[in-house]
N, C-alpha and C. Protein backbone atom coordinates (compact mmCIF):
# COMPACT_ATOMS: atom_id res chain seq x y z
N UNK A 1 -9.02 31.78 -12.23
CA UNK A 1 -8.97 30.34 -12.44
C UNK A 1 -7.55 29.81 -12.25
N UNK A 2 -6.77 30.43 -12.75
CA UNK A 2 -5.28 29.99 -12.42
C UNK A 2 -4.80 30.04 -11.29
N UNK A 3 -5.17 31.14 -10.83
CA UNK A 3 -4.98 31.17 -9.11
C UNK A 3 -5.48 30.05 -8.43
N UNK A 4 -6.50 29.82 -8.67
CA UNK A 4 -7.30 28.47 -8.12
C UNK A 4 -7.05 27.59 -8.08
N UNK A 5 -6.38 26.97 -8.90
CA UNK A 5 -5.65 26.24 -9.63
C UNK A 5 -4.50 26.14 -8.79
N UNK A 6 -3.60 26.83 -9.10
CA UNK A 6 -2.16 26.93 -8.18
C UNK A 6 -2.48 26.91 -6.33
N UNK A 7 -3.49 27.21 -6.00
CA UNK A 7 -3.95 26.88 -5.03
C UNK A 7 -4.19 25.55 -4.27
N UNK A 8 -5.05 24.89 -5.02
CA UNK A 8 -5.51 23.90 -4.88
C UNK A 8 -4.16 22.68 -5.63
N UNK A 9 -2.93 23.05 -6.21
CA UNK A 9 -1.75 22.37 -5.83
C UNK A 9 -0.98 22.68 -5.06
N UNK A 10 -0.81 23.49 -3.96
CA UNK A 10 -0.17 23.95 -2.99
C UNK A 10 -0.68 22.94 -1.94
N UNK A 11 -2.55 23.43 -1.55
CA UNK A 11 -2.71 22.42 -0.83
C UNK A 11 -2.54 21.24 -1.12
N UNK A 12 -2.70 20.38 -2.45
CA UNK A 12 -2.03 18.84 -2.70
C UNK A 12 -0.66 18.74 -2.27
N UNK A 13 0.07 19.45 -2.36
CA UNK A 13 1.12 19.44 -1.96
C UNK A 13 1.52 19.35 -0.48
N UNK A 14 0.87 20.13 0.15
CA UNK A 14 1.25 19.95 1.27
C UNK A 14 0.78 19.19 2.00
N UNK A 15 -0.42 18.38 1.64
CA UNK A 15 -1.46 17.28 2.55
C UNK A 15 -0.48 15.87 1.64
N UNK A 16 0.26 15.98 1.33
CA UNK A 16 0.96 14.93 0.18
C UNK A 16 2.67 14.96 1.18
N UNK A 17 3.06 15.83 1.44
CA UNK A 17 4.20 15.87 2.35
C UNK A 17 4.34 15.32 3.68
N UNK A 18 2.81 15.79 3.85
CA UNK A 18 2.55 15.59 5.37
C UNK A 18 1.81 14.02 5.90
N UNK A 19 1.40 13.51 4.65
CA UNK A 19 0.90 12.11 4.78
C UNK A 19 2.37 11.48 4.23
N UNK A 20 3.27 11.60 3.36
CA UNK A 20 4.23 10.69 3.71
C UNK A 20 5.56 10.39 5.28
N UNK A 21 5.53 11.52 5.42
CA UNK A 21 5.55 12.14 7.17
C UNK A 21 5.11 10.88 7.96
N UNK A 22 3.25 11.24 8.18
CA UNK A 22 2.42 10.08 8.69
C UNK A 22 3.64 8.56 8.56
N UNK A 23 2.97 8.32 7.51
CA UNK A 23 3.57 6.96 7.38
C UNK A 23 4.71 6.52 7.60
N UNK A 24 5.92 7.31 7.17
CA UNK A 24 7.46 7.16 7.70
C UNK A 24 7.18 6.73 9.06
N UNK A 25 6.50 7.92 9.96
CA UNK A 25 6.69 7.82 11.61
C UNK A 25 5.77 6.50 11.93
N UNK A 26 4.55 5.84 10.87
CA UNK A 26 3.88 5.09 11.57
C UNK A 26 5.12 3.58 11.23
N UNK A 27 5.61 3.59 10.17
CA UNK A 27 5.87 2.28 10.07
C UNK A 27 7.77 2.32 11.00
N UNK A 28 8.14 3.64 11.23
CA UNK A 28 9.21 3.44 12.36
C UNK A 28 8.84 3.35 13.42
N UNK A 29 7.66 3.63 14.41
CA UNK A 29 7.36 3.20 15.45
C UNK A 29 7.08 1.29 15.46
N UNK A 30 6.46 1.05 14.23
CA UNK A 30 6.11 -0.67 14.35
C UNK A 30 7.49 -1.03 14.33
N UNK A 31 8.60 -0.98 14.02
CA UNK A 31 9.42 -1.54 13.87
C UNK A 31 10.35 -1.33 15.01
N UNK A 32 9.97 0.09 15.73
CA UNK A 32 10.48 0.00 16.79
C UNK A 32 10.39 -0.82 17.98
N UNK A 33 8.80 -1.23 17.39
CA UNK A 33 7.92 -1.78 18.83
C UNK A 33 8.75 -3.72 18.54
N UNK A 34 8.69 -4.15 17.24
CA UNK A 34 9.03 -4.96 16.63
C UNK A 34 10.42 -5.27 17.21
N UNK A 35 11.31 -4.39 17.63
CA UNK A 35 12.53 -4.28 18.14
C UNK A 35 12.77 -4.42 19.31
N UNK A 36 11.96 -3.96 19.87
CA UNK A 36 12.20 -3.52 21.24
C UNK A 36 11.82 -4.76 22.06
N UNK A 37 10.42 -5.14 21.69
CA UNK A 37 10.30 -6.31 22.46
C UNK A 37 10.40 -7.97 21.55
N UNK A 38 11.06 -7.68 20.74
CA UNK A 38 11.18 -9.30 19.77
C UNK A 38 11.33 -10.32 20.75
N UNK A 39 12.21 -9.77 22.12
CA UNK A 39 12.40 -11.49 22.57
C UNK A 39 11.19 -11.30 23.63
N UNK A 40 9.99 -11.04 23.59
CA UNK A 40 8.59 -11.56 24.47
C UNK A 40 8.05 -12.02 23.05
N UNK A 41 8.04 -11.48 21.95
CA UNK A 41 6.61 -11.94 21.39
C UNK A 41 7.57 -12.17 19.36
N UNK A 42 8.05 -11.14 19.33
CA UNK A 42 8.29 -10.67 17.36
C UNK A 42 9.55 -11.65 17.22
N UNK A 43 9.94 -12.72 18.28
CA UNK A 43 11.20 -12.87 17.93
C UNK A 43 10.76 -14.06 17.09
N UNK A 44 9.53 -14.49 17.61
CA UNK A 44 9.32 -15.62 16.67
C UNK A 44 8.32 -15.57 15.27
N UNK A 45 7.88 -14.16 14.83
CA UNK A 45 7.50 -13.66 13.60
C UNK A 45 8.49 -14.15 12.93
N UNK A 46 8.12 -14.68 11.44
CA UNK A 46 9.12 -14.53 9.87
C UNK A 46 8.81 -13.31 9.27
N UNK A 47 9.41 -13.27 7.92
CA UNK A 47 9.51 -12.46 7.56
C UNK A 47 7.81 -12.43 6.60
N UNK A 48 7.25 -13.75 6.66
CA UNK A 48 5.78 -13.42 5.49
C UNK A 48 4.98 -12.61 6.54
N UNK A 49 5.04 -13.20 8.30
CA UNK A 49 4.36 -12.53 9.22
C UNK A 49 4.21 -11.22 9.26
N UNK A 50 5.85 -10.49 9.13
CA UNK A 50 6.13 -9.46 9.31
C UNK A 50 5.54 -8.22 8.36
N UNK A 51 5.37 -8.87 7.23
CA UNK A 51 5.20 -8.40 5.62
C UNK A 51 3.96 -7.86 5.99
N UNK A 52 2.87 -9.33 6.32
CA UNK A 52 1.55 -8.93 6.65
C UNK A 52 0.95 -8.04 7.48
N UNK A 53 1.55 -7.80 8.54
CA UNK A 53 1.39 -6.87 9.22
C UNK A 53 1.72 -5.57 8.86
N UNK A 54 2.66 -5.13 8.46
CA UNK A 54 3.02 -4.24 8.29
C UNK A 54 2.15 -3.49 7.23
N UNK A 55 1.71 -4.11 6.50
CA UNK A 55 1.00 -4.26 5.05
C UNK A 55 -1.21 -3.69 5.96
N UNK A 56 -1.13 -4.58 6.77
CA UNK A 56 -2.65 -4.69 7.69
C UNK A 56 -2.11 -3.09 8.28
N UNK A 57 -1.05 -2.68 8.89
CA UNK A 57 -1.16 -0.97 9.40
C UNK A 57 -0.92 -0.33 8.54
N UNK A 58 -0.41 -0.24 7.65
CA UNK A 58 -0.46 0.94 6.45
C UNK A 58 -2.38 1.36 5.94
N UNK A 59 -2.98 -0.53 5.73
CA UNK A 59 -4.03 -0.37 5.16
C UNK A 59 -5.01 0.46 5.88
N UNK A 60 -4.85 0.66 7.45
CA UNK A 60 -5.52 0.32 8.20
C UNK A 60 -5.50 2.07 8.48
N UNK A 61 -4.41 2.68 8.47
CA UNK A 61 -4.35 4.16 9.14
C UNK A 61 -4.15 4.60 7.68
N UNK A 62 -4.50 4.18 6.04
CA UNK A 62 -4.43 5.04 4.83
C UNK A 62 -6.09 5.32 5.12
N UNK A 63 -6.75 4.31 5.57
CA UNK A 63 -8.21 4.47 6.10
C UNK A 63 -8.06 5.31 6.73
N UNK A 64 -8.11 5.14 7.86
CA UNK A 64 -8.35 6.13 8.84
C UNK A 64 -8.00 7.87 8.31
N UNK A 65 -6.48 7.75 8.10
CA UNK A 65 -6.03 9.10 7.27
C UNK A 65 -7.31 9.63 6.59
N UNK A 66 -7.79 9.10 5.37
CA UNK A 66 -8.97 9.11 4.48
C UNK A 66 -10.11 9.92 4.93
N UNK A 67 -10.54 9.24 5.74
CA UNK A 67 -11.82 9.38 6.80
C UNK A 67 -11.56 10.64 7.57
N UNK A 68 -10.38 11.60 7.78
CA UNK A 68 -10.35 12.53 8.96
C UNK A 68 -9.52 13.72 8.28
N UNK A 69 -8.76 13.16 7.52
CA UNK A 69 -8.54 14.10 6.92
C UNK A 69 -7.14 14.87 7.27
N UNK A 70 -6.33 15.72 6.44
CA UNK A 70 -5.53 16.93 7.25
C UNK A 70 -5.57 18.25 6.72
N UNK A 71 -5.16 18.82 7.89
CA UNK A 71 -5.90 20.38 7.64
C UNK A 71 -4.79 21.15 7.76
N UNK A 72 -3.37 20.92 7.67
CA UNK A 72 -2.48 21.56 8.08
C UNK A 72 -2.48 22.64 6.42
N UNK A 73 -2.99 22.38 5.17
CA UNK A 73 -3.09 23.59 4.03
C UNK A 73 -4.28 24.53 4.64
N UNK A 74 -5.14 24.80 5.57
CA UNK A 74 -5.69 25.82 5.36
C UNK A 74 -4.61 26.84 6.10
N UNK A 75 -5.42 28.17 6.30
CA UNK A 75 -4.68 29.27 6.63
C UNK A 75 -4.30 29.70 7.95
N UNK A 76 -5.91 29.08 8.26
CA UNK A 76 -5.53 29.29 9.92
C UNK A 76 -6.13 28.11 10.65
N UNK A 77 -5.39 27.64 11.50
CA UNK A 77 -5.44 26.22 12.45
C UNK A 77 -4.07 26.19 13.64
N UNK A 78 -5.17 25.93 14.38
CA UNK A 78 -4.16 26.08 15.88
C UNK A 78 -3.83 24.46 16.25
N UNK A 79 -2.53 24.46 17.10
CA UNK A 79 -2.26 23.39 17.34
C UNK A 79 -3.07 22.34 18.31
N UNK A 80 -4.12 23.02 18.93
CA UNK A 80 -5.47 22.33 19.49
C UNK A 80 -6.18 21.94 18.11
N UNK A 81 -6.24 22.02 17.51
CA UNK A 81 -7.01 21.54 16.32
C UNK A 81 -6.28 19.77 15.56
N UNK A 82 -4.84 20.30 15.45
CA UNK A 82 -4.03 19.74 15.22
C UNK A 82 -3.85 18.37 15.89
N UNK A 83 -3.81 18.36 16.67
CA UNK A 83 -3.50 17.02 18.15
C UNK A 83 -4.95 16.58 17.99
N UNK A 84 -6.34 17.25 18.52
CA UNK A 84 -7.39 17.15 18.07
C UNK A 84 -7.38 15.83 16.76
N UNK A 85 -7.16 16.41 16.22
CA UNK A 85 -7.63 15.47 14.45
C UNK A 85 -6.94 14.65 14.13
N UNK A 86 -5.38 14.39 15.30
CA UNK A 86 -4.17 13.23 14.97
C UNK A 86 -4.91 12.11 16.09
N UNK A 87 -5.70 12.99 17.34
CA UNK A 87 -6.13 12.07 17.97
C UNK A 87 -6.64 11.20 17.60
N UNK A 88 -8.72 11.63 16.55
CA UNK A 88 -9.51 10.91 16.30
C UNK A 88 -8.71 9.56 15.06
N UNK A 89 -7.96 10.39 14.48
CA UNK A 89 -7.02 9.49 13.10
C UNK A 89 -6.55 8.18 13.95
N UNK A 90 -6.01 8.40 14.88
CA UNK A 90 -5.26 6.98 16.14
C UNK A 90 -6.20 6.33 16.40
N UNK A 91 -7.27 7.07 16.64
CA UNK A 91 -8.30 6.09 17.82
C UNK A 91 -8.72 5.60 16.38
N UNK A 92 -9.07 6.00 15.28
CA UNK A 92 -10.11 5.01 14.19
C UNK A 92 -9.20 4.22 13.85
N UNK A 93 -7.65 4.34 13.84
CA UNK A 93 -6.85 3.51 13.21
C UNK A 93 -6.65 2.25 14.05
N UNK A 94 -6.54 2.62 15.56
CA UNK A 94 -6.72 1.39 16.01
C UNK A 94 -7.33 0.98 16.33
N UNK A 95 -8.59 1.29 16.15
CA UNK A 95 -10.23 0.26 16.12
C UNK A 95 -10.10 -0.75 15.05
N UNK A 96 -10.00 -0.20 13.47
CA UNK A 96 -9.70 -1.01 12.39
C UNK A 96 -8.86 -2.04 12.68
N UNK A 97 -7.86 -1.81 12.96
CA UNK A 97 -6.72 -2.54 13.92
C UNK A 97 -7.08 -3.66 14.34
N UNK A 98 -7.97 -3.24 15.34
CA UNK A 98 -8.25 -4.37 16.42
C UNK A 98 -9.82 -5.40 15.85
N UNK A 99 -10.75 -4.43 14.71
CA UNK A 99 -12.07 -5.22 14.44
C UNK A 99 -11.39 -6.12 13.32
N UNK A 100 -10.34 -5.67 11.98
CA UNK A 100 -9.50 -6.36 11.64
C UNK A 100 -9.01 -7.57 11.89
N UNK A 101 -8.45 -7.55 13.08
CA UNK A 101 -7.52 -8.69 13.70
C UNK A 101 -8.36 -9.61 13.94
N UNK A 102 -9.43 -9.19 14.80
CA UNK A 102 -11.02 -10.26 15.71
C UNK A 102 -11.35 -10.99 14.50
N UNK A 103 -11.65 -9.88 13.56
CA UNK A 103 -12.25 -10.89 12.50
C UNK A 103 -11.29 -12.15 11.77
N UNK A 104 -9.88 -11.43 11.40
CA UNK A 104 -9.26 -12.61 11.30
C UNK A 104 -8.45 -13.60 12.05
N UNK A 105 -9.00 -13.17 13.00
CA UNK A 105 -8.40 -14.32 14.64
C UNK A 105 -7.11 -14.17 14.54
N UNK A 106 -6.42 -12.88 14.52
CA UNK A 106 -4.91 -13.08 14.80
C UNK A 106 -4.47 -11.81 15.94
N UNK A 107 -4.28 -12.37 16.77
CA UNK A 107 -3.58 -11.61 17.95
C UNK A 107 -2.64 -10.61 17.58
N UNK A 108 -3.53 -9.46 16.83
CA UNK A 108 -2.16 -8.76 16.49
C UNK A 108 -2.35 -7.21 17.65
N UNK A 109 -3.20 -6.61 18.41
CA UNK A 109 -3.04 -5.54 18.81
C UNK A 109 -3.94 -5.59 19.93
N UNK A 110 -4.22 -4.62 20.85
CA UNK A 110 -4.41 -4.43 22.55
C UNK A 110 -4.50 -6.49 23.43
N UNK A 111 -3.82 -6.99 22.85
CA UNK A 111 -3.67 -8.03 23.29
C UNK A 111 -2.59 -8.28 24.46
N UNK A 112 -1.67 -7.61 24.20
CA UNK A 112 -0.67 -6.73 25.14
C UNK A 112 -0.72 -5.54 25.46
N UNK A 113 0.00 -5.28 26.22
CA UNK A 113 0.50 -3.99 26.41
C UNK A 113 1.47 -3.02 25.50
N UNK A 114 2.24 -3.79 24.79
CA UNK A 114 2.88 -3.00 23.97
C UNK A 114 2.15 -2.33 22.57
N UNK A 115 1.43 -3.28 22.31
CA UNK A 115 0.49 -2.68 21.62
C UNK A 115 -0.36 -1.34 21.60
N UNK A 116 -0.70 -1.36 23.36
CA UNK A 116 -0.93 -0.08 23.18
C UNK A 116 -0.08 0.98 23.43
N UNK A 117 1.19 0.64 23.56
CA UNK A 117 2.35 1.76 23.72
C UNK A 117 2.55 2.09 22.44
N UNK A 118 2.38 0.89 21.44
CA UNK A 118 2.80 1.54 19.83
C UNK A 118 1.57 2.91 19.26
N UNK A 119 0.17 2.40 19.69
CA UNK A 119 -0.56 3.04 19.01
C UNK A 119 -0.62 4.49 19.84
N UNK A 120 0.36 4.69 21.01
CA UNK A 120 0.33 6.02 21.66
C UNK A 120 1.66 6.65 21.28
N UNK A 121 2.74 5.59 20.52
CA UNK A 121 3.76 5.85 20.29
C UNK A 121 3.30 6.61 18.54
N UNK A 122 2.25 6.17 18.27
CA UNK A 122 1.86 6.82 16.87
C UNK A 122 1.40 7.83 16.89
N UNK A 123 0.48 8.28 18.18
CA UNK A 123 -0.14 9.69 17.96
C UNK A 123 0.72 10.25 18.70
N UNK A 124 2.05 10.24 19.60
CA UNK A 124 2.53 11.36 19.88
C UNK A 124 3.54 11.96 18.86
N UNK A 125 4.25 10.79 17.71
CA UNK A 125 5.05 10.99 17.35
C UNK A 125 4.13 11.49 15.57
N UNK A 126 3.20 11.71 15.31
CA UNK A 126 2.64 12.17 14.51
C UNK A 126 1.97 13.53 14.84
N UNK A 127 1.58 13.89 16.10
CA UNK A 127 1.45 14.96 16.64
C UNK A 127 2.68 16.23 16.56
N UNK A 128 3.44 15.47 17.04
CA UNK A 128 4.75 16.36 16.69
C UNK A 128 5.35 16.54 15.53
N UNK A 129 5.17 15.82 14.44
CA UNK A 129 5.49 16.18 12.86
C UNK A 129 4.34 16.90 12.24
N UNK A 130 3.21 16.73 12.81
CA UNK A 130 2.37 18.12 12.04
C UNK A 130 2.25 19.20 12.87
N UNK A 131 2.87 19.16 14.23
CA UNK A 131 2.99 20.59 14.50
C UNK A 131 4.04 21.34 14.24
N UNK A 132 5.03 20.57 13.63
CA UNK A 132 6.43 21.24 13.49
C UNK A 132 6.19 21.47 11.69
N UNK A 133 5.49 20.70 11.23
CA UNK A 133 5.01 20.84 9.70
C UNK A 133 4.25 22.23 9.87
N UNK A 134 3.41 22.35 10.45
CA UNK A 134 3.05 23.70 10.78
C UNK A 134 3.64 25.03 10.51
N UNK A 135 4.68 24.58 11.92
CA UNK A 135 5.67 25.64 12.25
C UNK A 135 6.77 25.85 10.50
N UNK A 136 6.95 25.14 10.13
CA UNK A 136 7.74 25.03 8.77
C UNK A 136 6.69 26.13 7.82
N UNK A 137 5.78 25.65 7.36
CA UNK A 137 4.85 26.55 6.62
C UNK A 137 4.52 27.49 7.08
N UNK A 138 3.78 28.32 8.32
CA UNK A 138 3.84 29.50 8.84
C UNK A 138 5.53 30.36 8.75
N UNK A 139 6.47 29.58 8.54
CA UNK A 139 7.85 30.47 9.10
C UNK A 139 7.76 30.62 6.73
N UNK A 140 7.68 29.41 6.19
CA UNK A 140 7.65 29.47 4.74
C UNK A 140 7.08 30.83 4.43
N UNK A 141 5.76 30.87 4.69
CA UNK A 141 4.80 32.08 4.44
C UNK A 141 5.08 33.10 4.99
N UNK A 142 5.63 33.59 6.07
CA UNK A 142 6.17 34.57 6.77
C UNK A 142 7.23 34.89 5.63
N UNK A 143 7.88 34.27 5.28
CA UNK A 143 9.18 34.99 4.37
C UNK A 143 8.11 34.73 2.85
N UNK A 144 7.34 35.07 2.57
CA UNK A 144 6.79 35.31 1.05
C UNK A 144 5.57 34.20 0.63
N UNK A 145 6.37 32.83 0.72
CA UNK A 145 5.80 31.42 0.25
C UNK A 145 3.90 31.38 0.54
N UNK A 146 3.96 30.40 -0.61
CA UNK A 146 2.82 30.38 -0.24
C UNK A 146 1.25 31.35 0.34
N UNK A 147 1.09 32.30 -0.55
CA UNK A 147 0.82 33.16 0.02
C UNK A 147 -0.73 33.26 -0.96
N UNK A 148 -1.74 34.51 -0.51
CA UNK A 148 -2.96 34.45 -1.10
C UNK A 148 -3.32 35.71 -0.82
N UNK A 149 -3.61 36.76 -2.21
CA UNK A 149 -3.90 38.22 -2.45
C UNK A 149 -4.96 37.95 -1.87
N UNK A 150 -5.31 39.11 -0.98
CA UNK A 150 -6.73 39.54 -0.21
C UNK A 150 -7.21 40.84 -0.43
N UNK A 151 -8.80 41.05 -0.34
CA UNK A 151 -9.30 42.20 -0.72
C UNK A 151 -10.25 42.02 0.28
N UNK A 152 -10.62 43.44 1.19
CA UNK A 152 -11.58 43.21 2.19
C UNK A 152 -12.61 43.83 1.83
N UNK A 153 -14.03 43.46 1.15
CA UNK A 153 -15.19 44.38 1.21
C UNK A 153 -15.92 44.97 2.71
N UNK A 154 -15.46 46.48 2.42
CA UNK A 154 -16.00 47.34 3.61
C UNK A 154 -14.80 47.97 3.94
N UNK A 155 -15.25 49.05 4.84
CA UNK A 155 -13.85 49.78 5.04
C UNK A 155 -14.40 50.71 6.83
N UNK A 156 -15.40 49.92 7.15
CA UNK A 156 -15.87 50.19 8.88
C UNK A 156 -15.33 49.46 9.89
N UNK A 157 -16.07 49.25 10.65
CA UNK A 157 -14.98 48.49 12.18
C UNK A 157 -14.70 47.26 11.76
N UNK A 158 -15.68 46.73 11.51
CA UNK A 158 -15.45 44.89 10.88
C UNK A 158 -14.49 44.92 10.15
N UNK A 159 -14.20 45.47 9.03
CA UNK A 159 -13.55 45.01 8.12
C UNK A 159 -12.09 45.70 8.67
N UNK A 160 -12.22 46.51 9.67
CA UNK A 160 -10.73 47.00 10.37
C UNK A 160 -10.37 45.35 11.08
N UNK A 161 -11.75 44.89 11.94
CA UNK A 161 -10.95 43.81 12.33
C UNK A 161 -10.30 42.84 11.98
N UNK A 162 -10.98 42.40 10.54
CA UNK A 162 -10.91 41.30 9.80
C UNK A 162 -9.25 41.42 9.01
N UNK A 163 -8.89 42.99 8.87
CA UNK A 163 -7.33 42.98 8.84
C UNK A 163 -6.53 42.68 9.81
N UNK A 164 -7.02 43.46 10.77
CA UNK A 164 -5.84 43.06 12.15
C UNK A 164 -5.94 41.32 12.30
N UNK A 165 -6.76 40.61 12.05
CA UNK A 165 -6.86 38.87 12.23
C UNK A 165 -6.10 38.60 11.58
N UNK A 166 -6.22 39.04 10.38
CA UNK A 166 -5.24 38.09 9.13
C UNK A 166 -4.07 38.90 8.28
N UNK A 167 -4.15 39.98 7.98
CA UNK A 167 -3.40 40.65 7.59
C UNK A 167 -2.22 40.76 8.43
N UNK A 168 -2.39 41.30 9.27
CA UNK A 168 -1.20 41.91 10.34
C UNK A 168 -0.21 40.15 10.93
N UNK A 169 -0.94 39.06 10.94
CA UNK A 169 -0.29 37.91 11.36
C UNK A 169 0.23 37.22 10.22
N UNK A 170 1.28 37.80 9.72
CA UNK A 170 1.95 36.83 8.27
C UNK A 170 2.49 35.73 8.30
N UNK A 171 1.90 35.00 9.68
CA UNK A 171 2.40 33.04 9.27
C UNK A 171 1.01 33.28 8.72
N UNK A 172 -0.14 33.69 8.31
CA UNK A 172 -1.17 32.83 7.86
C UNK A 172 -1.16 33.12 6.55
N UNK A 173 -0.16 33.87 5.64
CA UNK A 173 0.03 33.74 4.25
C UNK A 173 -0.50 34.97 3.30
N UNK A 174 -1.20 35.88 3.94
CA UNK A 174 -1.81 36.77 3.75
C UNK A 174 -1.81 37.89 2.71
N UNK A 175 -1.76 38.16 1.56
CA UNK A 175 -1.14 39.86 0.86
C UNK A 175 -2.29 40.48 1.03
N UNK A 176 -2.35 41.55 1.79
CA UNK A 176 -3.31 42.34 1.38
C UNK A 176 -3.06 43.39 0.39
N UNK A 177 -4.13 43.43 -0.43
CA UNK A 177 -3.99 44.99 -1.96
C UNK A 177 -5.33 45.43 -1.86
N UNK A 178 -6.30 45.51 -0.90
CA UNK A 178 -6.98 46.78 -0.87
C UNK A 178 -8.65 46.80 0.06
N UNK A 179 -8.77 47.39 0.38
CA UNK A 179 -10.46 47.73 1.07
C UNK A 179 -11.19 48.23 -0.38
N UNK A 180 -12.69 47.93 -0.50
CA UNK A 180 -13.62 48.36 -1.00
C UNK A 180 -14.57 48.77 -0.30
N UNK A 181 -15.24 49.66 -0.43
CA UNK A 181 -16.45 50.54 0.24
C UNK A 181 -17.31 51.57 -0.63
N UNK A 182 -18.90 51.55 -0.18
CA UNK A 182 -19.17 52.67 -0.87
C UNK A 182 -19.61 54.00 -0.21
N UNK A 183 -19.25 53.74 1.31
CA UNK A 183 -19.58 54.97 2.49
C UNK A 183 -18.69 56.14 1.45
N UNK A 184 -19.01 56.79 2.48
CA UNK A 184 -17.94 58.32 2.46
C UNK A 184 -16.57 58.11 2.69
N UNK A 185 -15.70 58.66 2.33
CA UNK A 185 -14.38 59.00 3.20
C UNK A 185 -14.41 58.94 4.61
N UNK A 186 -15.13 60.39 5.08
CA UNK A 186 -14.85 60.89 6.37
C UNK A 186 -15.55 59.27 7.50
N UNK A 187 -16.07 58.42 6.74
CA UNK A 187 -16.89 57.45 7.65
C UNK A 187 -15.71 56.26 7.75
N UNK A 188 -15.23 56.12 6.92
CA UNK A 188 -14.43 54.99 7.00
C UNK A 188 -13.61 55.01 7.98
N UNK A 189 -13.56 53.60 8.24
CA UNK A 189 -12.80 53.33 9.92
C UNK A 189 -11.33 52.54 9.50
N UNK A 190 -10.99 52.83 8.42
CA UNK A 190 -9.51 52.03 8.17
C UNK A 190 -8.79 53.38 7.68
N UNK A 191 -7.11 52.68 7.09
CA UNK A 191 -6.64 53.37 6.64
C UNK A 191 -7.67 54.39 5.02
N UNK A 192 -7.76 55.39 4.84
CA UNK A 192 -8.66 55.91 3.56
C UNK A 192 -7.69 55.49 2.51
N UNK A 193 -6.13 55.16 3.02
CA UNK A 193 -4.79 54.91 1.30
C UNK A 193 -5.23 53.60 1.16
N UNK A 194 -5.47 52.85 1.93
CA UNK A 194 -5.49 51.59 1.45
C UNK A 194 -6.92 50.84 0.98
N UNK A 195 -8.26 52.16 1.06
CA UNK A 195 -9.20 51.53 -0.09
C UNK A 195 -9.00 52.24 -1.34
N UNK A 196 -9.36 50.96 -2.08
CA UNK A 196 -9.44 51.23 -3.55
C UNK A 196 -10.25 51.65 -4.40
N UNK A 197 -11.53 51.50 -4.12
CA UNK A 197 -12.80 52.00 -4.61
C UNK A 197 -13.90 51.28 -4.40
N UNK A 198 -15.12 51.67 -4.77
CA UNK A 198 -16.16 51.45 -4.49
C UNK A 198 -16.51 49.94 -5.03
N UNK A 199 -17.62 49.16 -4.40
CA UNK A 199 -17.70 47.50 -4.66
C UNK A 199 -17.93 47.73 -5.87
N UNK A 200 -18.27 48.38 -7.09
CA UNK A 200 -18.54 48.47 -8.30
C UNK A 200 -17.49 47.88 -8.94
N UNK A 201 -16.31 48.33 -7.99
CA UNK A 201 -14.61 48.33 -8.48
C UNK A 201 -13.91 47.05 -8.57
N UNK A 202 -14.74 45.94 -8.02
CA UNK A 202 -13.75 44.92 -7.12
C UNK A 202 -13.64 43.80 -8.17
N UNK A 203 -14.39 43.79 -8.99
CA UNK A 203 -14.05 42.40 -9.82
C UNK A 203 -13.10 42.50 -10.69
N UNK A 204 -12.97 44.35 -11.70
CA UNK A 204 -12.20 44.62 -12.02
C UNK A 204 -10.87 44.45 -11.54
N UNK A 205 -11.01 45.22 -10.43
CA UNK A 205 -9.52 45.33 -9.58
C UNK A 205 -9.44 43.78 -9.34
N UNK A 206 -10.23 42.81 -8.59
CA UNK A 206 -9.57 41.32 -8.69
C UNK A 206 -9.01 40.87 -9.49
N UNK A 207 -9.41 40.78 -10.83
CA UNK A 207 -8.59 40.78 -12.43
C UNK A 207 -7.76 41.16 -12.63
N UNK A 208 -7.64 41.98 -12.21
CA UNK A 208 -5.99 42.85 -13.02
C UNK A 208 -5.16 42.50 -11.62
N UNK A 209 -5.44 42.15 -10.72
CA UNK A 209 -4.05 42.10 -9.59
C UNK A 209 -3.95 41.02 -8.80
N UNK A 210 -5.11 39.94 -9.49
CA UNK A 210 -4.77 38.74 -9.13
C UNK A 210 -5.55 38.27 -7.55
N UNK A 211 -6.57 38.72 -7.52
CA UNK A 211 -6.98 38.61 -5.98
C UNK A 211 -7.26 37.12 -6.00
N UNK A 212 -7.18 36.64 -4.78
CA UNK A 212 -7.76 35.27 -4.50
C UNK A 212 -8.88 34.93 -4.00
């Protein structure tokens, strides 16, 4: 239970890092876009204009965020997954965006062109902070962090593979402390030092050494 526990604040933690991330990069791209072209269109925004808007994209991609989710706490996720799920987050954010705006008749997005440079300026530049968020936590876990005791029931080919997947690749956080089996010795297809005993054994042994 404690393990579980400490678990399930690791992942808060890190879906909590990585959504203030999000938002930093979403509300420096608006302001970039805000910058860049003020004298076609923002030069004649005030500051209540400015407020509102800014206020309408936060609301608009905390939705979207909501709805899709991030997956950068599980163990294993490839950066196709990654770009993947920043994609669908952009495209719902700027639908809201744009059904938003229609409804309240204000020309705020694909009305131009820059508009849609911002909302591509959002998924590339959010793409690249959760893949480098990534890369941060895999290199974390590689040196110790973050990490989750494993026990493999079986000790035949499968469960040889199911080490070489996760065990042997330590960005995915991995400790292994032991195989269970109730074959023979001479049958087992792993190391014979590194099972521990028979499945009779395993809840015990989870208890006392902390398995996850």
């Amino acid at each position: 239970m404690k393990n579980k526990k400490l678990q399930q604040q690791h992942a808060s933690t890190i879906k909590t890092l990585v959504a203030v991330g999000d938002f930093f990069l979403l509300n420096l791209a608006f302001f970039a876009v805000v910058y860049l072209f003020r004298s076609h269109h923002f030069g004649l925004l005030n500051y209540a204009d400015l407020k509102y808007r800014i206020v309408l994209v936060n609301m608009s991609y905390a939705i979207s965020l909501f709805s899709t989710g991030i997956i950068l706490d599980r163990r294993i996720v490839y950066s196709e997954n990654i770009v993947a799920l920043v994609f669908r987050t952009t495209i719902l954010f700027a639908g809201i965006l744009f059904g938003v705006s229609s409804i309240l008749n204000n020309s705020f997005i694909f009305t131009n062109w820059y508009w849609i440079l911002y909302v591509l300026a959002v998924f590339i530049s959010i793409s690249c902070w959760r893949i480098l968020s990534r890369s941060i936590l895999k290199s974390y876990r590689i040196h110790g962090g973050n990490h989750r005791q494993l026990i493999i029931l079986g000790a035949g080919s499968v469960a040889q593979k199911v080490y070489n997947a996760t065990v042997t690749n330590l960005e995915y956080g991995y400790r292994f402390i032991g195989f269970f089996d109730d074959r023979a010795k001479e049958d087992y297809k792993v190391d014979p030092s590194l099972v521990k005993g028979s499945l009779a054994d395993v809840e015990k042994f989870a208890e006392e050494y902390g398995a996850d």
